[in-house]
Protein backbone atom coordinates (compact mmCIF):
# COMPACT_ATOMS: atom_id res chain seq x y z
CA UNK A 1 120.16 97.62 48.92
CA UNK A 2 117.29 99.32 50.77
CA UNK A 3 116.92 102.99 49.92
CA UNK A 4 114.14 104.86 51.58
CA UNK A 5 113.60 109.06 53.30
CA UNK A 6 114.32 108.73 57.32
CA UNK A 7 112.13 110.82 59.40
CA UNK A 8 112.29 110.62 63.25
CA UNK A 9 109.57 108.67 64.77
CA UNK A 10 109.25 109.67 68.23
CA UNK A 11 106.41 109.57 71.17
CA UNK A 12 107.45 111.05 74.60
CA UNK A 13 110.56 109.40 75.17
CA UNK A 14 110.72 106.73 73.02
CA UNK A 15 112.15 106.89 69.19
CA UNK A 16 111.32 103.83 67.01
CA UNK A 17 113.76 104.47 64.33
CA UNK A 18 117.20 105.91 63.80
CA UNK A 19 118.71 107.51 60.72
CA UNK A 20 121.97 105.59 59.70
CA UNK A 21 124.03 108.97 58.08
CA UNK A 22 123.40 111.28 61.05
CA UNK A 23 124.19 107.90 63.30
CA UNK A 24 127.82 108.05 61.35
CA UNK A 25 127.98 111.75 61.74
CA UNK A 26 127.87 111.97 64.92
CA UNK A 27 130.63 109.12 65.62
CA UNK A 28 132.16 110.43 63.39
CA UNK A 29 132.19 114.27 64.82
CA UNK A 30 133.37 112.31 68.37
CA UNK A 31 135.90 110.61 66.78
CA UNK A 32 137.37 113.50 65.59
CA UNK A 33 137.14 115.41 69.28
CA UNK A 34 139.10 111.97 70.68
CA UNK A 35 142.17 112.69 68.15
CA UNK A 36 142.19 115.58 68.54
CA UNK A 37 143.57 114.75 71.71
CA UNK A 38 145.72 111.86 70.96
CA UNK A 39 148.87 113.08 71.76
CA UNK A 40 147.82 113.54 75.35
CA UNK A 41 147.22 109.68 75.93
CA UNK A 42 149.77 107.00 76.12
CA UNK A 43 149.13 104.37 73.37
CA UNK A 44 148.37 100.66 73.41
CA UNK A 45 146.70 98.21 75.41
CA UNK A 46 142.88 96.46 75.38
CA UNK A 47 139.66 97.63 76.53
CA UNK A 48 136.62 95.89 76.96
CA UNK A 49 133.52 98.41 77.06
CA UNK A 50 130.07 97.12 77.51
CA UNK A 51 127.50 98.52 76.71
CA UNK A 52 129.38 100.35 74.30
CA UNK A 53 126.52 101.67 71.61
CA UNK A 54 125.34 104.60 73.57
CA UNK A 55 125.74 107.53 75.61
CA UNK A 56 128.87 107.38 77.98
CA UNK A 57 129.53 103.80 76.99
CA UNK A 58 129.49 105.12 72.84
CA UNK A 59 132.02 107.67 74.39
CA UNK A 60 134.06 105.41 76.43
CA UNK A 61 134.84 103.10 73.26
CA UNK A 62 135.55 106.27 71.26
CA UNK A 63 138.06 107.13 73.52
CA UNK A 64 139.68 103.93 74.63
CA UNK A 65 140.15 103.50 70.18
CA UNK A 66 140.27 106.54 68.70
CA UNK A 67 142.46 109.02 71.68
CA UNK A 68 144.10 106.37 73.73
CA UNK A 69 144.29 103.54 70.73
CA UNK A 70 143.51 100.94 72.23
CA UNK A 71 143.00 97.60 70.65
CA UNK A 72 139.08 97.71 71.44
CA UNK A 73 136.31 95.17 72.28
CA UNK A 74 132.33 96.59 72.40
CA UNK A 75 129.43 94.42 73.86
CA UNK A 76 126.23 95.89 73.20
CA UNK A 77 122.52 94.85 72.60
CA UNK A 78 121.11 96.67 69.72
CA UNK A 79 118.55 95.74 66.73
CA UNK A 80 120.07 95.48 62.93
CA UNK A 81 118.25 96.34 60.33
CA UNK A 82 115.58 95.13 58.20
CA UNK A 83 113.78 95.03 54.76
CA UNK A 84 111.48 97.20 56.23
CA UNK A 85 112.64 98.76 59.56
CA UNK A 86 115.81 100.77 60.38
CA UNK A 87 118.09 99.49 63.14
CA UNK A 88 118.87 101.08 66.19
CA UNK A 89 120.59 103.52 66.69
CA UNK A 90 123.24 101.94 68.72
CA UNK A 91 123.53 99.25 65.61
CA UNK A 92 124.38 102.15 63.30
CA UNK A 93 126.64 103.76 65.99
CA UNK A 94 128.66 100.51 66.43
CA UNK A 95 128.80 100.23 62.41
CA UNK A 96 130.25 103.56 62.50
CA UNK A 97 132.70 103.08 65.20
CA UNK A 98 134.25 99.61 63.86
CA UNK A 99 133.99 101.01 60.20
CA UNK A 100 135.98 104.36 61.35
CA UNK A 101 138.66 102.24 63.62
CA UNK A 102 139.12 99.54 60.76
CA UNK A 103 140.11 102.75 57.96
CA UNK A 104 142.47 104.03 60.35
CA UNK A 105 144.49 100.36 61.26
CA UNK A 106 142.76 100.19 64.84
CA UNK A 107 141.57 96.61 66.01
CA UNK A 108 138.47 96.54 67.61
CA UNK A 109 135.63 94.16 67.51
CA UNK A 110 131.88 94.45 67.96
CA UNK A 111 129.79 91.90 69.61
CA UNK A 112 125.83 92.44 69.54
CA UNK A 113 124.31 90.07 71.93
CA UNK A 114 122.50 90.09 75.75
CA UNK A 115 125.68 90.79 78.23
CA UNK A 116 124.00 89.36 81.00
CA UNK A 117 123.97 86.24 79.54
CA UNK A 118 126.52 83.52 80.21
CA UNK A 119 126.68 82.44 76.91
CA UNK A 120 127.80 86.25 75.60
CA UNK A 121 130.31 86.64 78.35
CA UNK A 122 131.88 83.23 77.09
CA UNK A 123 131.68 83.92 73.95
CA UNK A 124 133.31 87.50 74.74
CA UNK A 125 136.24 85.96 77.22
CA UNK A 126 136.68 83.51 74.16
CA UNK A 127 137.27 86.32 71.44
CA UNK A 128 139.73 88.03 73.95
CA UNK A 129 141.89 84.94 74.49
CA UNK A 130 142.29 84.31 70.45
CA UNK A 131 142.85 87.76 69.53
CA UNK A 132 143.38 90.41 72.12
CA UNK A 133 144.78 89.27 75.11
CA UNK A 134 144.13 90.52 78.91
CA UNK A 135 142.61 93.17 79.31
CA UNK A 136 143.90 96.69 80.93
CA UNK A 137 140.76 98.49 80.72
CA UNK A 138 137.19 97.84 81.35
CA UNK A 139 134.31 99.98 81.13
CA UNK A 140 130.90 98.80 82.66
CA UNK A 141 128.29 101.01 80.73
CA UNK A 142 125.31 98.76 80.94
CA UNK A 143 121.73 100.52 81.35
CA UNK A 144 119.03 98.38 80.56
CA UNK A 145 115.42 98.13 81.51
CA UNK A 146 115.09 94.38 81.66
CA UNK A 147 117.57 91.02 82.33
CA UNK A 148 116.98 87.57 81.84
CA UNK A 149 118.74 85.80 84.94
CA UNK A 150 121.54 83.49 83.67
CA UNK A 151 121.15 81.10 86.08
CA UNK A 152 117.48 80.87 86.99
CA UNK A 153 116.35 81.78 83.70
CA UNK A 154 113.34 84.08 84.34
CA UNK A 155 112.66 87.79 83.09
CA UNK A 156 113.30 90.55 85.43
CA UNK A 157 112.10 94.24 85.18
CA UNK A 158 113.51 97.29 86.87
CA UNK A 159 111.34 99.49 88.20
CA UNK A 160 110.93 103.94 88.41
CA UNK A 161 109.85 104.25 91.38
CA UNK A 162 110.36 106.08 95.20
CA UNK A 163 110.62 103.54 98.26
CA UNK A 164 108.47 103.97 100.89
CA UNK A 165 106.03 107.15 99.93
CA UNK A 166 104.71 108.19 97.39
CA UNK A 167 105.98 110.87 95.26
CA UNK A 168 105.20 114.22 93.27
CA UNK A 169 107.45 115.87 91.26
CA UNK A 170 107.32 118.07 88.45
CA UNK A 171 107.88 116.85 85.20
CA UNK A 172 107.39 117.48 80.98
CA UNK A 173 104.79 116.08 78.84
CA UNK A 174 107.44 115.63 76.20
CA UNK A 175 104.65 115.42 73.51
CA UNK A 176 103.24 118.67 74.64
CA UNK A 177 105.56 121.03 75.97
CA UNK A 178 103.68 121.74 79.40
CA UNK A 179 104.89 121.39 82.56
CA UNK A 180 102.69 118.79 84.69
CA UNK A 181 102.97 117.35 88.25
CA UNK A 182 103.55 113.25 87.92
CA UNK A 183 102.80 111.45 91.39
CA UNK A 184 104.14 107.81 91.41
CA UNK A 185 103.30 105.22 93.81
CA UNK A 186 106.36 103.56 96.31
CA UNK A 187 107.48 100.36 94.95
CA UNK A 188 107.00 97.20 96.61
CA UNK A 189 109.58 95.20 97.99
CA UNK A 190 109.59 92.83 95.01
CA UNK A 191 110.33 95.49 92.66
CA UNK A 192 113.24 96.88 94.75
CA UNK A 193 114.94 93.69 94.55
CA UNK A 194 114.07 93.15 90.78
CA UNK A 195 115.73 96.94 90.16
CA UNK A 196 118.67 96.22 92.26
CA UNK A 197 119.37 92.80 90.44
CA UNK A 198 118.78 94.31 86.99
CA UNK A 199 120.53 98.02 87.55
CA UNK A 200 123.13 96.48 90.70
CA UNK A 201 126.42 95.35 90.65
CA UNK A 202 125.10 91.43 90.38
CA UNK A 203 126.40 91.16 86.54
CA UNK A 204 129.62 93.63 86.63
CA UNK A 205 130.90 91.23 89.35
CA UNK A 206 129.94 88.26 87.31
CA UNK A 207 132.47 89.69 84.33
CA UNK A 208 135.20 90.42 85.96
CA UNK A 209 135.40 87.80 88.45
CA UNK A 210 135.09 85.66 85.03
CA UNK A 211 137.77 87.87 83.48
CA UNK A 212 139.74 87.20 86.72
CA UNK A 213 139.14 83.75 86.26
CA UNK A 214 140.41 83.48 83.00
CA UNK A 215 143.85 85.36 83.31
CA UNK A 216 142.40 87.43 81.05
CA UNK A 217 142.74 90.52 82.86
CA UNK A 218 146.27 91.79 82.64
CA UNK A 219 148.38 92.96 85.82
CA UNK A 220 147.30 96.45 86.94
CA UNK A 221 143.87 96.51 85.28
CA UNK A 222 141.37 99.28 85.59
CA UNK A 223 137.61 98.80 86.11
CA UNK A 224 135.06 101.79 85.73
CA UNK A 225 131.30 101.24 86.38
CA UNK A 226 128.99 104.48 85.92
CA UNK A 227 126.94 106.35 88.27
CA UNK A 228 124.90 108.79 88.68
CA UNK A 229 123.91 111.02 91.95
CA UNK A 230 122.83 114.65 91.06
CA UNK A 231 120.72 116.99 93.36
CA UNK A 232 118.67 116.71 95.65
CA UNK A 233 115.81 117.38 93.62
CA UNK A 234 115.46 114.57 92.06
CA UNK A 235 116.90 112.26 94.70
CA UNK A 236 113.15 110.72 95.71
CA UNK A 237 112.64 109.48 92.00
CA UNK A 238 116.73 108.87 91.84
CA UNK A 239 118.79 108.73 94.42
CA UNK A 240 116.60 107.72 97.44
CA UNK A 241 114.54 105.75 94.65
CA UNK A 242 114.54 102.27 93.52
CA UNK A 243 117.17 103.40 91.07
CA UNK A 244 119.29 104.33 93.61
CA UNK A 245 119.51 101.65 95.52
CA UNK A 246 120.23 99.82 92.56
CA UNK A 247 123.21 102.37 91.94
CA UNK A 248 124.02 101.53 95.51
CA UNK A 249 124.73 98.60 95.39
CA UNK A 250 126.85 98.78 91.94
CA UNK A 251 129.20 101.38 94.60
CA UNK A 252 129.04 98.54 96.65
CA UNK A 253 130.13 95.66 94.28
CA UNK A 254 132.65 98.15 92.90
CA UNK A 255 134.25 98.75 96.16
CA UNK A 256 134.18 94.60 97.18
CA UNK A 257 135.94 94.36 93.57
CA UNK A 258 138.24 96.70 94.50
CA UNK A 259 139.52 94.95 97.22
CA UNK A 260 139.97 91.91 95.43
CA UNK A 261 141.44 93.25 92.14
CA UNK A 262 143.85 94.67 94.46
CA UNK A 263 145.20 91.67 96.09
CA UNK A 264 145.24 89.52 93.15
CA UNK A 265 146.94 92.07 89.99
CA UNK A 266 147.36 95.22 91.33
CA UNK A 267 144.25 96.72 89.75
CA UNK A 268 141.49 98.86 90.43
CA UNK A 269 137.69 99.17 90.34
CA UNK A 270 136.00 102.84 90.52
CA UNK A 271 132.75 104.05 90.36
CA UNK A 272 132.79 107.21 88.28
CA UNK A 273 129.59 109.69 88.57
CA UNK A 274 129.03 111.05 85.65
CA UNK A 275 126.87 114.16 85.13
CA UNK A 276 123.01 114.52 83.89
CA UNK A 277 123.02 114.27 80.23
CA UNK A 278 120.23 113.45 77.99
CA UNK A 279 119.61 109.72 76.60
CA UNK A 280 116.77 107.41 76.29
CA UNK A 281 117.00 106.28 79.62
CA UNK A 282 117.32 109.35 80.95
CA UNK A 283 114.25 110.99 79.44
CA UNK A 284 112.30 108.28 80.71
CA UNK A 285 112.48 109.18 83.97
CA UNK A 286 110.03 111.66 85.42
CA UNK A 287 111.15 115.29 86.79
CA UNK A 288 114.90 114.01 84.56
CA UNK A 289 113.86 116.01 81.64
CA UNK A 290 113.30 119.20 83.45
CA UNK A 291 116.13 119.07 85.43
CA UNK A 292 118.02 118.99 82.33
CA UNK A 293 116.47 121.40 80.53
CA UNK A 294 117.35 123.77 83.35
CA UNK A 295 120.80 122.67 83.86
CA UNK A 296 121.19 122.89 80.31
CA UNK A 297 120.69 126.39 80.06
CA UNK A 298 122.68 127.43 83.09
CA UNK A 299 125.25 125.34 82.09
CA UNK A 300 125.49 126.61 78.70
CA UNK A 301 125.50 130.16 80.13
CA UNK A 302 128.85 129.54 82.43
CA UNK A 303 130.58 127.64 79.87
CA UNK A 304 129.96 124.62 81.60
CA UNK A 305 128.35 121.94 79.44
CA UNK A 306 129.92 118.81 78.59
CA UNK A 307 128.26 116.37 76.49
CA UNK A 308 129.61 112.43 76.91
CA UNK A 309 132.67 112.36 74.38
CA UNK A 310 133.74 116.14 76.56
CA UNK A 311 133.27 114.05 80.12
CA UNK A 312 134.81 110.96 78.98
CA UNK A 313 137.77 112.38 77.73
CA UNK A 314 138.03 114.34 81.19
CA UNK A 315 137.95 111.24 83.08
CA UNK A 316 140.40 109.27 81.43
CA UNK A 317 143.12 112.38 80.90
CA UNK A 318 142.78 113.39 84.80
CA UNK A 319 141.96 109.77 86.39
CA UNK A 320 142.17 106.97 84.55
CA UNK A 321 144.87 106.92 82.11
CA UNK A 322 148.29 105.12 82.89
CA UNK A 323 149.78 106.79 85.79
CA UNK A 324 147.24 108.63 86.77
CA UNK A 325 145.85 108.59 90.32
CA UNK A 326 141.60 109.21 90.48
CA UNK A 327 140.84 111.98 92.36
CA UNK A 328 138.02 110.55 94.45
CA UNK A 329 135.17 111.65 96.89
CA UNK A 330 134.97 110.43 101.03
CA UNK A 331 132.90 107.13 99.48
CA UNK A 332 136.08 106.66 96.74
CA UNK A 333 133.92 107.67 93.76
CA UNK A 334 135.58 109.74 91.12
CA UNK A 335 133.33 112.93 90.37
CA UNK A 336 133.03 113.72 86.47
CA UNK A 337 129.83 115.31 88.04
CA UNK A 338 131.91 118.54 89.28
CA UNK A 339 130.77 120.77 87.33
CA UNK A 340 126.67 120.25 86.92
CA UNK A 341 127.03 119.78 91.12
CA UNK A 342 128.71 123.61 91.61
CA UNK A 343 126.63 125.11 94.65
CA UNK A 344 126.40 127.80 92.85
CA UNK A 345 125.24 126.12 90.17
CA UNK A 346 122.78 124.17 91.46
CA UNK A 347 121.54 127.18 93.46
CA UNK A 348 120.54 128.62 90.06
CA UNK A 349 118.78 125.31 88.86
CA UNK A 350 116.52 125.03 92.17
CA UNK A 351 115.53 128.78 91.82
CA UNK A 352 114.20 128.07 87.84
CA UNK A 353 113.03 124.46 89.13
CA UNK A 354 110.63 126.53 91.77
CA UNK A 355 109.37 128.95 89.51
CA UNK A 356 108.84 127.25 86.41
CA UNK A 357 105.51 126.81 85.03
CA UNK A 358 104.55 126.16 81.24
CA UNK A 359 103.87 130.05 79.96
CA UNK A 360 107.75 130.50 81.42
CA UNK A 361 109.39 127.27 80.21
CA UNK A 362 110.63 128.85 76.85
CA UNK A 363 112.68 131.50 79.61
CA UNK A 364 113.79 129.75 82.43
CA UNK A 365 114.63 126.34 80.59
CA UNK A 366 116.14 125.03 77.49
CA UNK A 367 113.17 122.39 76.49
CA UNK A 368 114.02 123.05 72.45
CA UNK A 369 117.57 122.01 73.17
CA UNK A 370 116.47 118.77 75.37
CA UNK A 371 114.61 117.85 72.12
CA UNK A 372 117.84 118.78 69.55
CA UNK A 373 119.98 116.52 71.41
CA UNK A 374 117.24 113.69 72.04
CA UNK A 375 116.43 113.75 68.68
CA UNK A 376 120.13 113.61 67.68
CA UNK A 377 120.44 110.65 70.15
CA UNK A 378 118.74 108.75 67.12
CA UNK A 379 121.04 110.78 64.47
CA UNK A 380 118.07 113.53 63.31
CA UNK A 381 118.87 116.69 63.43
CA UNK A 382 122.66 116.46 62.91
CA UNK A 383 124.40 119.51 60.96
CA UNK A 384 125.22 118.73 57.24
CA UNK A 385 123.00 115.72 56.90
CA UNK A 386 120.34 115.84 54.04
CA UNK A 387 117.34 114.37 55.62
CA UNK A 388 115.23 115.21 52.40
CA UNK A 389 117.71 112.43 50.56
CA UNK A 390 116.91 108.38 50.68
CA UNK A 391 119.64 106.86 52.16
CA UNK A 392 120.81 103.43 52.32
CA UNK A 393 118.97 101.45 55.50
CA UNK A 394 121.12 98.01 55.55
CA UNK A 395 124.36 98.12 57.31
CA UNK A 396 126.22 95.78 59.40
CA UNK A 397 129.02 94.79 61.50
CA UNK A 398 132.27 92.59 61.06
């Protein structure tokens, strides 16, 4: 037993540590949103969700368990605890989700290991044969900085950076509050390719084309893979960016598997774009923050905001559930991203975006709530939780 005070450890955009009761608290607090809407979901069936620990993925495997009771499977990378370190907070999330599902009679299972890997995926496809069975749903959630090839064996890296120019944008020093210009070199044609095999559609093909393999994907299966477009903007860093090409080609993929899903059990792939929201990766990525804080705000103001769990649960009631038929854009992507991507919406963000400057931040922006809900990412800050109180460290998964 390892009692000690949690206080948030944070630099810029990166949090070291993660308090395990305001990690529960906040699974717990989506949990409740998901049944609150159970009755609107048809029950049964098995979903796969990986990278399920975080963000949209976290919300995804809420969902598929907790609203549409699913029997559940989550693949995730995240770092357990120590004698002298907290884990993740993706370790405590999962802990949270599998302890919540397991009081209430759901089956789920956690597995905490590198999805690119072949050895996970087997592993995975294994665990799914003994005791699940084929799968109807699966969400492709992964966002990671970094993948070890599984077939050549060496490290890539993905890269934030614009193709072809170089770029300046307008950014936050999260540390300080101001608003600064950032200018970032193009990439080189060696980091493209590293981004687009790390971020592309290279290792969502590779599971369910193993999946297909297998028989373990059950007649009329649905595939989702998140995107991410937003404005114009931010399109140089994003969309036009090494990132987006990356994203590019996971519409690509998505669309090939499509096709052959089709043929073969009747199923689906979709993209689904998924609006701005604030999460680790996210924050790292220069001009992202202020764009959010400014969204934020207008958002908030027209009643508009949706954090993951809201979006999630949007997506599957109005395109994804049993019988439903997505709603899709002239590329076939479902839009979650309706709402942030109003005209008149966005009109309102560029006008703040132009003006902005740090003496007017505090008006035109909403920086203190961009640092609530990063800081909550890590389970600090949460209502009702006594961060003055030691709290118990060790936890871990079944």
């Amino acid at each position: 037993m390892t009692l000690e005070v949690v206080s948030p450890r944070i630099r810029g955009f990166i949090c070291i540590n993660a308090h395990p009761v305001g990690c529960a608290s906040s699974v717990a607090a989506q949990v409740a949103r998901a049944e609150e809407l159970r009755a609107s979901f048809p029950a049964g069936g098995n979903a796969l969700v990986i990278g399920a620990s975080t963000g949209y993925g976290l919300a995804s495997w809420i969902v598929a368990a907790f609203a549409r009771r699913m029997a559940s499977i989550g693949v995730f990378f995240e770092r357990p605890p120590s004698e002298k370190k907290t884990a993740s907070a993706g370790f405590y999330n999962a802990a949270a989700v599998t302890r919540l599902a397991a009081e209430r009679g759901l089956r789920t299972a956690a597995v905490n290991g590198d999805a690119f890997s072949n050895a996970v995926r087997s592993d995975v496809l294994e665990r799914i044969r003994r005791e699940f069975g084929p799968i109807d749903l699966l969400v492709y959630s992964l966002a990671s900085p970094v993948r070890v090839h599984p077939d050549e064996g060496r490290t890539i890296r993905s890269t934030l950076k614009p193709v072809g120019q170089p770029y300046t944008t307008k950014s936050i020093d999260l540390d300080r509050g101001r608003v600064i210009d950032v200018t970032l070199e193009p990439a080189s044609t060696e980091e493209i390719s590293d981004t687009v095999a790390v971020m592309g559609g290279d290792d969502l093909a590779r599971w369910v084309r193993a999946l297909s393999d297998a028989r373990l994907l059950a007649p009329g299966a649905r595939v989702l893979a998140y995107s991410y477009i937003g404005p114009k903007l931010t399109w140089p860093i994003y969309r036009t960016g090494t990132i987006g090409l990356a994203k590019s080609d996971l519409e690509k993929t998505t669309r090939t598997l499509d096709a052959e899903l089709a043929r073969s059990i009747n199923g689906r792939a979709w993209v689904s774009v998924n609006a701005a929201v604030v999460t680790q990766a996210s924050s790292a990525i220069p001009g992202v923050p202020l764009y959010l804080a400014l969204a934020n705000r207008v958002l908030a103001q027209e009643h508009l905001l949706e954090r993951p769990i809201d979006q999630i649960l949007r997506l599957f009631a109005e395109h994804v559930a049993p019988g439903r038929t997505p709603r899709v854009d002239e590329e076939g992507r479902i839009r979650i991203d309706d709402r942030e991507m109003k005209p008149e919406i966005q009109k309102r963000i560029a006008e703040g975006w132009q003006s902005i400057t740090t003496e007017n931040i505090s008006e035109l922006a909403d920086f203190e709530g961009f640092q609530r809900d990063f800081r909550q990412l890590f389970g600090f800050e949460i209502a009702d939780v006594d961060y003055a109180k030691p709290v118990e460290i060790e936890a871990s998964l079944p």
